[in-house]
Protein backbone atom coordinates (compact mmCIF):
# COMPACT_ATOMS: atom_id res chain seq x y z
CA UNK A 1 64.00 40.29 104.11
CA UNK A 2 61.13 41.58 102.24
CA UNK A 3 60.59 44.61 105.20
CA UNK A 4 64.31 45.30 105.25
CA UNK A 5 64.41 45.57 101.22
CA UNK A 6 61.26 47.96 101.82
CA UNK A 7 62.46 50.09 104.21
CA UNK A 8 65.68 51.12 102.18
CA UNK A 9 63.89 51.60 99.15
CA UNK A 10 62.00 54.26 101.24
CA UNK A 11 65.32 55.33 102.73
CA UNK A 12 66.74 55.83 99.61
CA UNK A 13 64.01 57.37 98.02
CA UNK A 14 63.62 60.05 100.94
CA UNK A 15 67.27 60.71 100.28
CA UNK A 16 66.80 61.20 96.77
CA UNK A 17 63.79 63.54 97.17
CA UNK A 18 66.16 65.86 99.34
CA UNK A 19 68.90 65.69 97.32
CA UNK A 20 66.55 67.25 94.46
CA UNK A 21 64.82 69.76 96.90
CA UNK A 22 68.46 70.85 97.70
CA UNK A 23 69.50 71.09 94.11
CA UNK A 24 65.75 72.71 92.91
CA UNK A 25 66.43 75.20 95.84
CA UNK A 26 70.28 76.04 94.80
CA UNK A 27 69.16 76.44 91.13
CA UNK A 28 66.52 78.57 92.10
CA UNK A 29 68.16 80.71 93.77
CA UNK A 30 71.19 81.67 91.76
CA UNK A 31 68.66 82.31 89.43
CA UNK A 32 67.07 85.07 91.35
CA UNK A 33 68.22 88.81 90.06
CA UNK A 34 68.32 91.60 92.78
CA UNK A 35 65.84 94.47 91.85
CA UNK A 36 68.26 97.03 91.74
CA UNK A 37 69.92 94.93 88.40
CA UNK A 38 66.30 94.83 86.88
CA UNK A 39 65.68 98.33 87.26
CA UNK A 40 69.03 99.31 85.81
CA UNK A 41 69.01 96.64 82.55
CA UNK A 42 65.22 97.74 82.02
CA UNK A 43 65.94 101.40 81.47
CA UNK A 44 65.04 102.77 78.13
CA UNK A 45 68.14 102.45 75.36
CA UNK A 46 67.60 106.38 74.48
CA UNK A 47 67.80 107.24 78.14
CA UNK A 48 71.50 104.97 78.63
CA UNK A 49 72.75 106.24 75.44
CA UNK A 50 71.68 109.96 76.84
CA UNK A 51 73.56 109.13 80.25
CA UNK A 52 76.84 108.07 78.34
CA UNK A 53 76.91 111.06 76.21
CA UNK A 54 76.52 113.19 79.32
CA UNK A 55 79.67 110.95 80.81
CA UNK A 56 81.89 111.12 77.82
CA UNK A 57 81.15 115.21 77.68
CA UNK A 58 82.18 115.33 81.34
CA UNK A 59 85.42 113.92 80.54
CA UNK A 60 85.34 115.88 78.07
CA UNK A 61 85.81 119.10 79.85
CA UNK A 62 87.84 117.72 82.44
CA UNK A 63 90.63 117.12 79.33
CA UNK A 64 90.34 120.99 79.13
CA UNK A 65 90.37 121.75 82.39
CA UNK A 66 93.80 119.50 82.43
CA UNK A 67 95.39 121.73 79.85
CA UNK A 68 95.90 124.00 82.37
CA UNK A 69 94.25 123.93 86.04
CA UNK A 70 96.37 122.52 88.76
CA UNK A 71 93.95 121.19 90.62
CA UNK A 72 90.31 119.23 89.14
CA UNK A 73 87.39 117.48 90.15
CA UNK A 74 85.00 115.11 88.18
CA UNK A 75 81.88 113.71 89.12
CA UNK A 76 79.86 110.92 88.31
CA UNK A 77 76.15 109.90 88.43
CA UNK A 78 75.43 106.13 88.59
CA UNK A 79 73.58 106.76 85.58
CA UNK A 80 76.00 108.32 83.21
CA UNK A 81 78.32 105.43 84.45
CA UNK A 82 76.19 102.69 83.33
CA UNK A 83 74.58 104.12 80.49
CA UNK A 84 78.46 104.06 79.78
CA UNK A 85 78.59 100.79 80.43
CA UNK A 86 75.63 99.30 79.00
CA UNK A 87 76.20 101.33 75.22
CA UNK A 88 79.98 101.37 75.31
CA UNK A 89 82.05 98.50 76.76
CA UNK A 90 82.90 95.97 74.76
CA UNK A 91 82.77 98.26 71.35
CA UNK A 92 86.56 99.10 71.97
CA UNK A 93 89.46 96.78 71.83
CA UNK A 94 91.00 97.11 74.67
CA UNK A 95 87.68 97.20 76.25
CA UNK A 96 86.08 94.03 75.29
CA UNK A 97 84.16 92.27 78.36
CA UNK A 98 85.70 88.67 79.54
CA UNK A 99 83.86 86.02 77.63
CA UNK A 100 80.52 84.99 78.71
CA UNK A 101 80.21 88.09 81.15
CA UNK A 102 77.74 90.65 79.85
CA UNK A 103 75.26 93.89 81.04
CA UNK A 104 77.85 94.91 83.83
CA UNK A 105 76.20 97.87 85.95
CA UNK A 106 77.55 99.54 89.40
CA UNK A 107 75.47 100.28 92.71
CA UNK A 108 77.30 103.01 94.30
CA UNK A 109 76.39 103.72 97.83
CA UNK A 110 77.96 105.28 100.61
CA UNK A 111 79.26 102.46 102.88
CA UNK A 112 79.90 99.87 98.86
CA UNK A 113 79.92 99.49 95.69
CA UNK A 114 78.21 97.03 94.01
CA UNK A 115 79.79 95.54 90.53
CA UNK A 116 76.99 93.18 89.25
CA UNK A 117 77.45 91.57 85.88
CA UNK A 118 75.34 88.71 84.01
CA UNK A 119 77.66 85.34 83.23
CA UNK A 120 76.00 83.61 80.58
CA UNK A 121 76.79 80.07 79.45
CA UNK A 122 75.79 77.46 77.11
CA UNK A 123 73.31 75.39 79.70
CA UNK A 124 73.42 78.25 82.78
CA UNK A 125 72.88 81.58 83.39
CA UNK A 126 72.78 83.60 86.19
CA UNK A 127 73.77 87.27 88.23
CA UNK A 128 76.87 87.61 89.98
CA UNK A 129 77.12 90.62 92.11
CA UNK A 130 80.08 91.24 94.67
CA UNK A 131 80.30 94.47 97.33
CA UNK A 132 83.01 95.56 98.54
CA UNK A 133 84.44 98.30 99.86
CA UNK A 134 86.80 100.70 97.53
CA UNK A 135 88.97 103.48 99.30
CA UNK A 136 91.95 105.66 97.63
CA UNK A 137 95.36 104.68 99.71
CA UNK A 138 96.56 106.58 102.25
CA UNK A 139 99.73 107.78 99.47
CA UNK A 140 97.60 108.69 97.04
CA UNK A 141 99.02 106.10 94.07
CA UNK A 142 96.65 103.34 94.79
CA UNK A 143 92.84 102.28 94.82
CA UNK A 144 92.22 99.79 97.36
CA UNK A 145 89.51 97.47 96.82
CA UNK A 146 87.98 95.08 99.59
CA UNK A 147 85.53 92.24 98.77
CA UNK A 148 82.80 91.65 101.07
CA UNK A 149 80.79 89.66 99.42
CA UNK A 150 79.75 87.40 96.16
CA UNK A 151 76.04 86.18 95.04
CA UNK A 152 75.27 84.20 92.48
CA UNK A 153 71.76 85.60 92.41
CA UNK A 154 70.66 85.54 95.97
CA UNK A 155 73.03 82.06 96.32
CA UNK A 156 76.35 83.73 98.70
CA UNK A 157 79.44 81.70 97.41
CA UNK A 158 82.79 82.67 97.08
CA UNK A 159 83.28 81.80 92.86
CA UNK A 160 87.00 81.01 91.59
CA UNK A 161 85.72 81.72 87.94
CA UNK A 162 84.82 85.28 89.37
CA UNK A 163 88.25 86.16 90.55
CA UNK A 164 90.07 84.32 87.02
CA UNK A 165 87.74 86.91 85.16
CA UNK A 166 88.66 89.74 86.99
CA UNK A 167 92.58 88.92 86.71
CA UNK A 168 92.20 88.88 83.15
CA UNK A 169 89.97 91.48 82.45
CA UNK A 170 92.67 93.71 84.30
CA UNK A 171 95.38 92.00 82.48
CA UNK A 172 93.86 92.73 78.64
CA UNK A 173 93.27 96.47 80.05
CA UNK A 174 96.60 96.97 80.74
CA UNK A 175 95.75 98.02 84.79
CA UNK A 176 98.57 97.62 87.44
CA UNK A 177 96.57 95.20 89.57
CA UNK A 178 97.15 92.67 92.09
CA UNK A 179 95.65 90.85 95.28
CA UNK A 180 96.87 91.36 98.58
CA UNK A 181 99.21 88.65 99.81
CA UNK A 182 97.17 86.62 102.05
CA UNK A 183 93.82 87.96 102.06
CA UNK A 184 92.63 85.03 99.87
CA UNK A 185 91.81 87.17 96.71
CA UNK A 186 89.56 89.42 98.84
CA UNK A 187 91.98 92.33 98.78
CA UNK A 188 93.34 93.87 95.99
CA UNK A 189 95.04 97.05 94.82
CA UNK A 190 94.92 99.12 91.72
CA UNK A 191 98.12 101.64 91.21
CA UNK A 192 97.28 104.69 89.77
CA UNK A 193 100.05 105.83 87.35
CA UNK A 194 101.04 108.87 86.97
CA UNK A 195 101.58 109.32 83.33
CA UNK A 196 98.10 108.85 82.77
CA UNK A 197 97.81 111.87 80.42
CA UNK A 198 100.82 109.78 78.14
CA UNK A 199 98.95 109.07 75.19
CA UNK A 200 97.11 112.38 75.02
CA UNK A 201 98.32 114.41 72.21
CA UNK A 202 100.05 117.96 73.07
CA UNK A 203 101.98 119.40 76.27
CA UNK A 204 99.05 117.71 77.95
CA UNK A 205 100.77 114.64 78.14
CA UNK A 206 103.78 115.85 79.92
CA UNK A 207 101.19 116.66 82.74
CA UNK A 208 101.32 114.55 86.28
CA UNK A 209 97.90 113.92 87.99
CA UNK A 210 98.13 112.68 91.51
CA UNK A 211 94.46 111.79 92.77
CA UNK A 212 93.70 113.66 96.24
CA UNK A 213 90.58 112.50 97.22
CA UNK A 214 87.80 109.66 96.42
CA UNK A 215 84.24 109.96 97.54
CA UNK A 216 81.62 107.79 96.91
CA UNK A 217 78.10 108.39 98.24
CA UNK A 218 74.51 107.59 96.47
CA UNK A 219 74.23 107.05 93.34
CA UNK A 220 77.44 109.32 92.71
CA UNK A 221 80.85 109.44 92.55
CA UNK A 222 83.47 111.77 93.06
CA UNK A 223 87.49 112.84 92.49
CA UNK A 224 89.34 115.40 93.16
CA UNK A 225 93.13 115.34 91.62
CA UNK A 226 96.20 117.85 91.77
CA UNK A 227 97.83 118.22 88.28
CA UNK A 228 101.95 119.45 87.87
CA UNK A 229 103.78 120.31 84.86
């Protein structure tokens, strides 16, 4: 009796010492941040303040341009896009981050884009990324975004909290979005309207701007759009 009671305590224990292991080894790695998020939440303040200045005068011009170009391009730097991010969201009502998400920044590359953001809770923290794929639709009125993947840190799980964000985010910004029926959240589409230009004061905001053409490649982004009375 005495060997049997022995041997399970050493059963048990051994399980037990995995079962930590396992856990020590999940924690560790959803705490793990991909470089790429380090580099990007370590650059200088002046510099991201400098990049979203350079991003807002962009627009900027663009708004000219609209007044009375029929066709326009704009085009992004990764950098002026999170220095945007990083100095600007969340300072604006309608563009206040979900709660507990913070320091989102964007990877563009040519075959993904990478929306990384830190969630930060009471007893946990960690860095969610997810790639996916982002084209324009084939009539123009629609982004079409494709999820390839989620990390929590370097941890690959599919996170329901993730999605619930995004819905809501989307919903308190106003965006036409929705998932794809039957892609399991993992699909979704964006519609571009085309009274974009409605709230713009002036003959402006009679304008219609129907996006043309989307390309993303590294570290840049892109758009070309027609524009009719």
């Amino acid at each position: 009796m005495n060997k049997i009671w022995k041997r399970t305590l050493y059963w048990t224990t051994g399980i037990l010492l995995v079962a930590v292991l396992v856990l020590l080894c999940v924690y560790w790695a959803s705490q793990t941040v991909p470089d790429y998020y380090k580099r990007a939440i370590e650059i200088p303040r002046a510099r991201q303040l400098s990049s979203a200045t350079e991003l807002e005068e962009t627009i900027d011009l663009v708004m000219d341009d609209l007044k009375s170009a029929d066709e326009i391009t704009i085009e992004l730097t990764q950098d002026q896009i999170n220095g945007w991010l990083t100095t600007r969201l969340g300072s604006q009502g309608r563009m206040k981050l979900p709660n507990d998400v913070e320091l989102p920044q964007i990877v563009l590359q040519p075959d993904s884009v990478i929306l990384a953001f830190k969630i930060n809770k009471e007893n946990f923290s960690c860095v969610v990324s997810i790639r996916m794929n982002v084209n324009l639709s084939t009539d123009m009125q629609q982004l079409e975004f494709q999820i390839k993947e989620i990390h929590a840190g370097s941890l690959p799980v599919a996170i329901k909290r993730v999605f619930d964000e995004l819905e809501s985010a989307m919903e308190r910004s106003s965006i036409q979005f929705s998932w794809v029926p039957g892609s399991d959240r993992r699909e979704a589409v964006v519609e571009i309207p085309p009274d974009l230009l409605k709230d713009v004061e002036g003959p402006i905001s009679k304008r219609v701007i129907t996006a043309e053409s989307l390309e993303i490649r590294f570290e840049r982004l892109k758009v070309s759009a027609t524009v009719d009375n």
